[in-house]
C-alpha atoms as a PDB file:
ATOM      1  CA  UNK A   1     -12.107 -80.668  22.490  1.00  0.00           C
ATOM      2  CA  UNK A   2     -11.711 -78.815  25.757  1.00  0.00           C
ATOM      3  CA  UNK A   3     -15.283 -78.084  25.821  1.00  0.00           C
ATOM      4  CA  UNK A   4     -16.079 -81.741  25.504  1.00  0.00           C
ATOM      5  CA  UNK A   5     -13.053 -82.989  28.171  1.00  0.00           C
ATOM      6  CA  UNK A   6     -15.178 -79.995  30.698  1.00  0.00           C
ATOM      7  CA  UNK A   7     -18.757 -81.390  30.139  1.00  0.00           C
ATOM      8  CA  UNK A   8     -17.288 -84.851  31.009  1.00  0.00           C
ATOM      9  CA  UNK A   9     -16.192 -83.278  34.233  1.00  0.00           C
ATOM     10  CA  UNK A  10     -19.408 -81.437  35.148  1.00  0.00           C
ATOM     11  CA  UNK A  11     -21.070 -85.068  34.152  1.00  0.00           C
ATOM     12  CA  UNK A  12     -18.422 -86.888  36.860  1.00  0.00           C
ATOM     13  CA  UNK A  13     -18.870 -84.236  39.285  1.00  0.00           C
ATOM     14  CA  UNK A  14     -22.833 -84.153  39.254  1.00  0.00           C
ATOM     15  CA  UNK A  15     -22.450 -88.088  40.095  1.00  0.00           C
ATOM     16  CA  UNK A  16     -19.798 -87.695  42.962  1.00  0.00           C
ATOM     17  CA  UNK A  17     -22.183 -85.549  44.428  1.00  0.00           C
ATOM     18  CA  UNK A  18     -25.690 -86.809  43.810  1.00  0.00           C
ATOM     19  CA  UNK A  19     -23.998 -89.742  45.444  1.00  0.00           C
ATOM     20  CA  UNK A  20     -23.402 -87.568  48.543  1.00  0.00           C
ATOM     21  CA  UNK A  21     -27.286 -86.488  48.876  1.00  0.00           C
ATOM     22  CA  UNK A  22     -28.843 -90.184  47.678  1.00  0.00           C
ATOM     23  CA  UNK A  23     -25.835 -92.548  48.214  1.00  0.00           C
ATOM     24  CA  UNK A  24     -25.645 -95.537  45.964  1.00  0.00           C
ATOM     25  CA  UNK A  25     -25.532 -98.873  46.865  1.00  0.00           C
ATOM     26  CA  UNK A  26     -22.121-100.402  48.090  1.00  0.00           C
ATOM     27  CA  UNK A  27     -19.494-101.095  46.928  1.00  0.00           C
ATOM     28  CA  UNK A  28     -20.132 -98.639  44.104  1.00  0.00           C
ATOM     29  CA  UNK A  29     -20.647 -95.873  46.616  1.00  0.00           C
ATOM     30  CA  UNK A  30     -17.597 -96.374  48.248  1.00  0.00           C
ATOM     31  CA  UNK A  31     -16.285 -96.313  45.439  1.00  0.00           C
ATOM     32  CA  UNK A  32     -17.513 -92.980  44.099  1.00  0.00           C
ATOM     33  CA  UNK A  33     -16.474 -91.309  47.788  1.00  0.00           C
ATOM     34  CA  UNK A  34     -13.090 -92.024  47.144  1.00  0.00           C
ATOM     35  CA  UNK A  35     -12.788 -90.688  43.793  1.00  0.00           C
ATOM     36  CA  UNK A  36     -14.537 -87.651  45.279  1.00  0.00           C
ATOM     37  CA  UNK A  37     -12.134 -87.383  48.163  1.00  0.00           C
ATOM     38  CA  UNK A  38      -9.499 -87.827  45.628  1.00  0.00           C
ATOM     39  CA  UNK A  39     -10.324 -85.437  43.122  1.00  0.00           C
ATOM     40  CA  UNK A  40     -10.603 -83.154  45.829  1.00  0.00           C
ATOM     41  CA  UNK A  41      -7.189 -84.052  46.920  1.00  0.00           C
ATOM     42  CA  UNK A  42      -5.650 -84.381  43.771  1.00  0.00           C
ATOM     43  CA  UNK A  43      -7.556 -80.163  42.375  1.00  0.00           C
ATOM     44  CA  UNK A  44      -6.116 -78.693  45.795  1.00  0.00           C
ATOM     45  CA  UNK A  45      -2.931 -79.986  45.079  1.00  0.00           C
ATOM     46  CA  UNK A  46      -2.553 -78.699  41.088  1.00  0.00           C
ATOM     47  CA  UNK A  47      -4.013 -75.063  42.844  1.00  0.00           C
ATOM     48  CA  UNK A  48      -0.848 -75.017  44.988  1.00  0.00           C
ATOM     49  CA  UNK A  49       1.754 -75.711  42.647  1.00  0.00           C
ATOM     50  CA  UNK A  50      -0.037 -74.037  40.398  1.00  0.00           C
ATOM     51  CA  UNK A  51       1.010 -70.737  42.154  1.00  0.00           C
ATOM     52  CA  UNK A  52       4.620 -71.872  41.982  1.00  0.00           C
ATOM     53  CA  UNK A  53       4.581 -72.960  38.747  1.00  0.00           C
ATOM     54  CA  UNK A  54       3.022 -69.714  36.374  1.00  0.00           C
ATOM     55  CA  UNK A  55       4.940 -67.005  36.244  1.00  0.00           C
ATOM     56  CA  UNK A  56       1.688 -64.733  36.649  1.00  0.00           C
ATOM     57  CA  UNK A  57      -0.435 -64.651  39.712  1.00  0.00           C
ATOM     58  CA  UNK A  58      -4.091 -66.427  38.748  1.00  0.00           C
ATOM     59  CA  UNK A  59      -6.895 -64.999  39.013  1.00  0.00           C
ATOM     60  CA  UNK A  60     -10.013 -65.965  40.907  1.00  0.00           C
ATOM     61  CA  UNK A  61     -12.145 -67.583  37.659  1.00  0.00           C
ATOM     62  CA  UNK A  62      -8.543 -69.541  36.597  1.00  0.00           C
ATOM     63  CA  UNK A  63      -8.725 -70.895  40.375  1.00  0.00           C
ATOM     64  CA  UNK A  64     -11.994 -71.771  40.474  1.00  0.00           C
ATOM     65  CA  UNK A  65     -11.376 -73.351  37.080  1.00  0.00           C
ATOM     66  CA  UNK A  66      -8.322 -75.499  38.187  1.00  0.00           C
ATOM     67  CA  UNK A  67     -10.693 -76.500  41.573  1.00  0.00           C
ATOM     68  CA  UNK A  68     -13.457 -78.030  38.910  1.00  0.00           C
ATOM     69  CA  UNK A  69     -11.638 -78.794  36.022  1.00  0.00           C
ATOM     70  CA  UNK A  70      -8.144 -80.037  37.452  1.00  0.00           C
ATOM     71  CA  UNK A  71      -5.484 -81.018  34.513  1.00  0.00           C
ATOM     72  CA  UNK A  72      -8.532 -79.656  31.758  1.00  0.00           C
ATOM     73  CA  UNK A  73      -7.673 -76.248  32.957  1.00  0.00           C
ATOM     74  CA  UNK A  74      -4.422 -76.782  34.023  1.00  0.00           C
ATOM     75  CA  UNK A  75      -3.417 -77.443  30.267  1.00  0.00           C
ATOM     76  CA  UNK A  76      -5.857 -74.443  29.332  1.00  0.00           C
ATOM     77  CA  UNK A  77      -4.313 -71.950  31.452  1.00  0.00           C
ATOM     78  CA  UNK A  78      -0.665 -73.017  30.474  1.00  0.00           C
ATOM     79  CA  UNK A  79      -1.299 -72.270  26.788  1.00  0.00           C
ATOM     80  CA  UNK A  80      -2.901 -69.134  27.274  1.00  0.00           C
ATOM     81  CA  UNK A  81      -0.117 -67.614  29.041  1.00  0.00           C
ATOM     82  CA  UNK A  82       2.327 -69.426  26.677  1.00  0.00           C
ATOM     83  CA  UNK A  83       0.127 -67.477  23.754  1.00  0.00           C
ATOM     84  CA  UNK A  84       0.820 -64.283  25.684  1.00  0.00           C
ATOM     85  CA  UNK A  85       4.337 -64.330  26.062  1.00  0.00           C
ATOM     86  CA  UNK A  86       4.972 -64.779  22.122  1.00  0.00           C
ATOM     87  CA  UNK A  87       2.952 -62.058  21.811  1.00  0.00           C
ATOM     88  CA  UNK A  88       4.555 -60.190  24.530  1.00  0.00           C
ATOM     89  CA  UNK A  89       7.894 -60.407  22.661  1.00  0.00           C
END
């Protein structure tokens, strides 16, 4: 399922960005900006509270990950380290 949910967000990314090098006709390529200026917006946010909200420091690939993948990784991330603490105890 996650592997599925991160294809679909390579697939949306690839268009966000192809429209940046051939832009698409308007309105759908205004449209298409603003979901990429939001999704930026919206992946730089989850990285900052992200470092509030784990209790251990990420590492570079699970930032990278949350910067592409957003709430995919997000959820990803939260139930490895969930996993680890029960088998911490």
């Amino acid at each position: 399922m996650i592997k599925l949910l991160k294809f679909a967000m390579v697939a949306v990314w690839a268009v966000m960005l192809f429209n940046l090098l051939n832009p698409f006709e308007q309105p759908f390529g205004a449209i298409v900006e603003a979901a990429l200026a939001l999704t930026l917006l919206g992946h730089s946010l989850m990285l900052i509270v992200s470092r509030l909200k784990f209790s251990k420091p990420l590492s570079q690939k699970d930032k990278l990950q949350l910067m592409a993948f957003g709430a995919i990784a997000w959820w990803q991330i939260r139930n490895e380290q969930k996993s680890s603490a029960v088998t911490a105890k």
